[in-house]
Structures are given as structure tokens and as C-alpha cells.
N, C-alpha and C. Protein backbone atom coordinates (compact mmCIF):
# COMPACT_ATOMS: atom_id res chain seq x y z
N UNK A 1 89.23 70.96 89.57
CA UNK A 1 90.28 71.83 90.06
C UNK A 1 90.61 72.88 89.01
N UNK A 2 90.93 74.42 89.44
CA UNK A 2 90.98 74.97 88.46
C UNK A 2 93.06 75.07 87.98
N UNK A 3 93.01 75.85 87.04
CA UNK A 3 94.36 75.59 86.39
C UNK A 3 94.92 77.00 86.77
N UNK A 4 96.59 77.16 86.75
CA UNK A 4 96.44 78.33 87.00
C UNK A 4 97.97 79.03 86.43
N UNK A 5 98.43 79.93 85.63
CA UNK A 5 99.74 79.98 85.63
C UNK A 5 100.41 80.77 86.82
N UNK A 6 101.12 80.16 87.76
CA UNK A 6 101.81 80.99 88.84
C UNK A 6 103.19 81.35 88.97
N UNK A 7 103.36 83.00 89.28
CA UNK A 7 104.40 83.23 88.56
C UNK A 7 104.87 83.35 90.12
N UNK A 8 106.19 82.85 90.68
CA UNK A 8 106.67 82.88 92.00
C UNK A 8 107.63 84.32 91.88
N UNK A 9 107.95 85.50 92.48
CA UNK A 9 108.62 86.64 92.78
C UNK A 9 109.52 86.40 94.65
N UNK A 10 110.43 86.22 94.21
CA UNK A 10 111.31 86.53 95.35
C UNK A 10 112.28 87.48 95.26
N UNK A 11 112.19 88.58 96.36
CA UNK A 11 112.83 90.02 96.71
C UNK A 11 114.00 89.16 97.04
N UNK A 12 115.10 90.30 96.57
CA UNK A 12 116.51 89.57 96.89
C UNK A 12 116.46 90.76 97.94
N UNK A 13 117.62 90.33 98.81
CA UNK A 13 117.71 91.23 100.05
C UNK A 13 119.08 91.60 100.17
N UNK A 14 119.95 90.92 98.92
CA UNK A 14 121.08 91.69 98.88
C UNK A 14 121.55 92.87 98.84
N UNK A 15 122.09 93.93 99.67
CA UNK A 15 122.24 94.83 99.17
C UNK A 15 123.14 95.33 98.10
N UNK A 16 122.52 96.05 97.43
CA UNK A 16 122.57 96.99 96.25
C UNK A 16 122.43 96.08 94.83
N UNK A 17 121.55 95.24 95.40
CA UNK A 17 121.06 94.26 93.87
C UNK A 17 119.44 94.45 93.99
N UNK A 18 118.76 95.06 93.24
CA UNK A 18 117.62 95.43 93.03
C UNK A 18 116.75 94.14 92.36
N UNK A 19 117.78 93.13 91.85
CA UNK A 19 116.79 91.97 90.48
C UNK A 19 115.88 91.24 91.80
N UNK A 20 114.99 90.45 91.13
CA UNK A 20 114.86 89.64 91.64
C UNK A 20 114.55 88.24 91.28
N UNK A 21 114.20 87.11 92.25
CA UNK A 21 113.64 85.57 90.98
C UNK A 21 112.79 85.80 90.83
N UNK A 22 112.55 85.31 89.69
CA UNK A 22 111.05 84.65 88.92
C UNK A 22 111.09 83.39 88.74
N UNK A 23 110.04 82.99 88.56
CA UNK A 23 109.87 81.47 88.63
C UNK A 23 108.25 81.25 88.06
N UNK A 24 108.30 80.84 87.05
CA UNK A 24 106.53 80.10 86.19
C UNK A 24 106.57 79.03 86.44
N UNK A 25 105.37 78.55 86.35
CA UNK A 25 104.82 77.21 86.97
C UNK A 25 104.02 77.09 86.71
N UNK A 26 103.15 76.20 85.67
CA UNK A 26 101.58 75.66 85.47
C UNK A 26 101.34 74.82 86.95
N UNK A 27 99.85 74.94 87.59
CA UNK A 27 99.59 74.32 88.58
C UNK A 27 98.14 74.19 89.22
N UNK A 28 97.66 73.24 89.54
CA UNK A 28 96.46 72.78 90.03
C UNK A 28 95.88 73.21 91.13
N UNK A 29 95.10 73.96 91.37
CA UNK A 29 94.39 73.93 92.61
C UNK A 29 93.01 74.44 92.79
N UNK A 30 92.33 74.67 94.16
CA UNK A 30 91.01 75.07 94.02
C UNK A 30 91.19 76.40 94.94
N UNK A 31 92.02 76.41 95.96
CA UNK A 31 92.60 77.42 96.98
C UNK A 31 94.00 78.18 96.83
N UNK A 32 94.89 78.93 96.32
CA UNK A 32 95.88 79.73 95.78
C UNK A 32 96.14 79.82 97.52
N UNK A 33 95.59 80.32 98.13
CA UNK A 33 96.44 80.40 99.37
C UNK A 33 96.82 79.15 100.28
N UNK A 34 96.02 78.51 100.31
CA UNK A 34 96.46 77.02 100.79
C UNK A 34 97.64 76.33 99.72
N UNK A 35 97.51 76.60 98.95
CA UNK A 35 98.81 75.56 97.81
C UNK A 35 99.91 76.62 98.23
N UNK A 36 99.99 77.54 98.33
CA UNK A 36 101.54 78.51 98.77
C UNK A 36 101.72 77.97 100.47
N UNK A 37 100.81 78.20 101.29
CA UNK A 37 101.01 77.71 102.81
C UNK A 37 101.44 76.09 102.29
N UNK A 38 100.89 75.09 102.06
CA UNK A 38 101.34 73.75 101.73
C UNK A 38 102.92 73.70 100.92
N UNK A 39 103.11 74.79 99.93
CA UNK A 39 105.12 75.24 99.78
C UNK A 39 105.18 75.27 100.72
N UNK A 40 105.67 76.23 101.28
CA UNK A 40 105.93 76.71 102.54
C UNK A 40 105.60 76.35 103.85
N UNK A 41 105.61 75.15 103.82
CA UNK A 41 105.34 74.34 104.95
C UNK A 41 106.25 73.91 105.68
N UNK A 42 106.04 74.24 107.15
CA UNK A 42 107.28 74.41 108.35
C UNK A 42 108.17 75.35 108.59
N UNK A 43 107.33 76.31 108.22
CA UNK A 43 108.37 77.44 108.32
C UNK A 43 107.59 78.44 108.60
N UNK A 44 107.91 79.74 109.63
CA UNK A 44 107.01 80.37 110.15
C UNK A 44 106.73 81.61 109.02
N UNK A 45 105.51 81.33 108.80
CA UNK A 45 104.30 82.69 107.56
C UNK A 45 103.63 82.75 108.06
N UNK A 46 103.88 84.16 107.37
CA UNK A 46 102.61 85.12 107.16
C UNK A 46 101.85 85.09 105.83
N UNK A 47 100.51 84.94 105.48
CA UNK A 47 100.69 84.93 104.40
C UNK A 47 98.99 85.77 103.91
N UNK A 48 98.82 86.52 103.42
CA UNK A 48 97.55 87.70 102.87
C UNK A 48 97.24 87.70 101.23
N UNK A 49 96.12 87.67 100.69
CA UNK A 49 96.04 87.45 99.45
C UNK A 49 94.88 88.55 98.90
N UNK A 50 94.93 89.05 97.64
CA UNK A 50 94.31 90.34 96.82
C UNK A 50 93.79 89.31 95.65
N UNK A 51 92.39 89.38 95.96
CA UNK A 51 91.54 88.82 94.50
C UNK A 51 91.85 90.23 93.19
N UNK A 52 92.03 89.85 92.43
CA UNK A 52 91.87 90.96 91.64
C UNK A 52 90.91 90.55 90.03
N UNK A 53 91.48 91.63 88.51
CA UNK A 53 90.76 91.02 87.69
C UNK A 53 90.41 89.81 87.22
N UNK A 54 89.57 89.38 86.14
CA UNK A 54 89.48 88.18 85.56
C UNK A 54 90.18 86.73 86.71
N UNK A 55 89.97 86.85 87.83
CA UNK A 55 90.10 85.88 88.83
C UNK A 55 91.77 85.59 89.15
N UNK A 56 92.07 86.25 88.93
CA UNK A 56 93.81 86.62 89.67
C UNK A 56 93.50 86.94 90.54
N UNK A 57 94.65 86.02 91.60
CA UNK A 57 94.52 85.93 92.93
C UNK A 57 96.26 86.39 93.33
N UNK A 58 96.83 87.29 93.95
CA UNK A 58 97.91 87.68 93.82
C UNK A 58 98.45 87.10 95.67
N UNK A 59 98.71 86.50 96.26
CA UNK A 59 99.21 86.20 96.92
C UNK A 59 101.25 86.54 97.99
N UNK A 60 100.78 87.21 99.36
CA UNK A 60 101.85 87.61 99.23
C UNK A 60 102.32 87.16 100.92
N UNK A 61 103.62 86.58 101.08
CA UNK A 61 103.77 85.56 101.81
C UNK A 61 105.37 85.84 102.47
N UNK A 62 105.47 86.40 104.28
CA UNK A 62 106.56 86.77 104.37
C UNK A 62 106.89 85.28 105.41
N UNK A 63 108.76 84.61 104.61
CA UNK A 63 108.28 83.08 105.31
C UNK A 63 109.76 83.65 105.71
N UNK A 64 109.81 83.86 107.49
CA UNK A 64 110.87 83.83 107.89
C UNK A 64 111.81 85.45 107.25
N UNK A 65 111.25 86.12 106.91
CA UNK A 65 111.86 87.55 106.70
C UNK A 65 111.81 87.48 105.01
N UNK A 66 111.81 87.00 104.34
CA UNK A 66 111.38 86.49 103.19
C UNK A 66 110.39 86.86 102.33
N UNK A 67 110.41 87.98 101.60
CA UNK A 67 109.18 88.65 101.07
C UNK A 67 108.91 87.54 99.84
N UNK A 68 107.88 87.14 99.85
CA UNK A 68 107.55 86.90 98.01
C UNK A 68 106.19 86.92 97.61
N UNK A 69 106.21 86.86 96.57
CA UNK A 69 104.61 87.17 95.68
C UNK A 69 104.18 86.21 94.77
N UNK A 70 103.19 85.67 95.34
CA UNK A 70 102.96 84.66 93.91
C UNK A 70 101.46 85.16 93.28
N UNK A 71 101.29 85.16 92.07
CA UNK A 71 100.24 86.01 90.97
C UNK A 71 100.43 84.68 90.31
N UNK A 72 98.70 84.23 90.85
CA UNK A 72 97.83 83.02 90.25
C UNK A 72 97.05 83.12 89.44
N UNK A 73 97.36 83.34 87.60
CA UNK A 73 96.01 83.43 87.07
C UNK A 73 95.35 82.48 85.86
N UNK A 74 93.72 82.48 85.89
CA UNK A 74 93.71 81.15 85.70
C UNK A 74 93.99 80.80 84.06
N UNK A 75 94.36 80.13 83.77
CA UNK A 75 94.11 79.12 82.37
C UNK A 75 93.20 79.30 81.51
């Protein structure tokens, strides 16, 4: 299984607050989009993913009006 540091991004939707969460996480997997659908489980997503450099997999997942981004890269 490969290793991966994933950094979780959730858009706040408050208005007139621009911050948003972050959230790191060391974590296991072989599929980056299946381990975010398996979070996010039971709840209606969408969810589309961008391979990019050195095997970053940037993942971006709207669950229920809910924008967030998770950027998987590996170890």
C-alpha cells in the first residue's frame, strides 16, 4: 500500500469569511479516490480527481453542497 500525506481543504461558506480548514493526515492506501468516497460515505458525492506531479493525486469532492479538496502526496 502506498503512503501518502493528505492534506483535507474545506471551503467555508460563511459569508464574508474567506479562511478555510485544513486538516493533515498521514494515510494508507492504493486508490486516493476510493479512501475519500469510503470518508464520505452515505452521503450524496460527487467526486473527480487530477493526477498531477511526482504522483500527487489532488482530489476534489462536492458532498451535499460541500466543496473540499484533498491533495494526496506520496511519502
Amino acid at each position: 500500500m502506498a503512503e501518502y500525506e493528505m492534506v483535507r481543504e474545506i471551503k467555508n461558506q460563511c459569508p464574508n469569511n474567506q479562511m478555510r480548514d485544513i486538516f493533515f493526515e498521514e494515510v494508507e492506501t492504493d486508490d486516493p479516490v476510493a479512501y475519500v468516497k469510503a470518508m464520505l460515505k452515505g452521503r450524496a458525492v460527487s467526486v473527480n480527481a487530477e493526477n498531477g506531479e511526482n504522483g500527487t493525486v489532488t482530489v476534489y469532492a462536492d458532498c451535499d453542497g460541500l466543496i473540499q479538496k484533498f491533495i494526496f502526496t506520496p511519502v
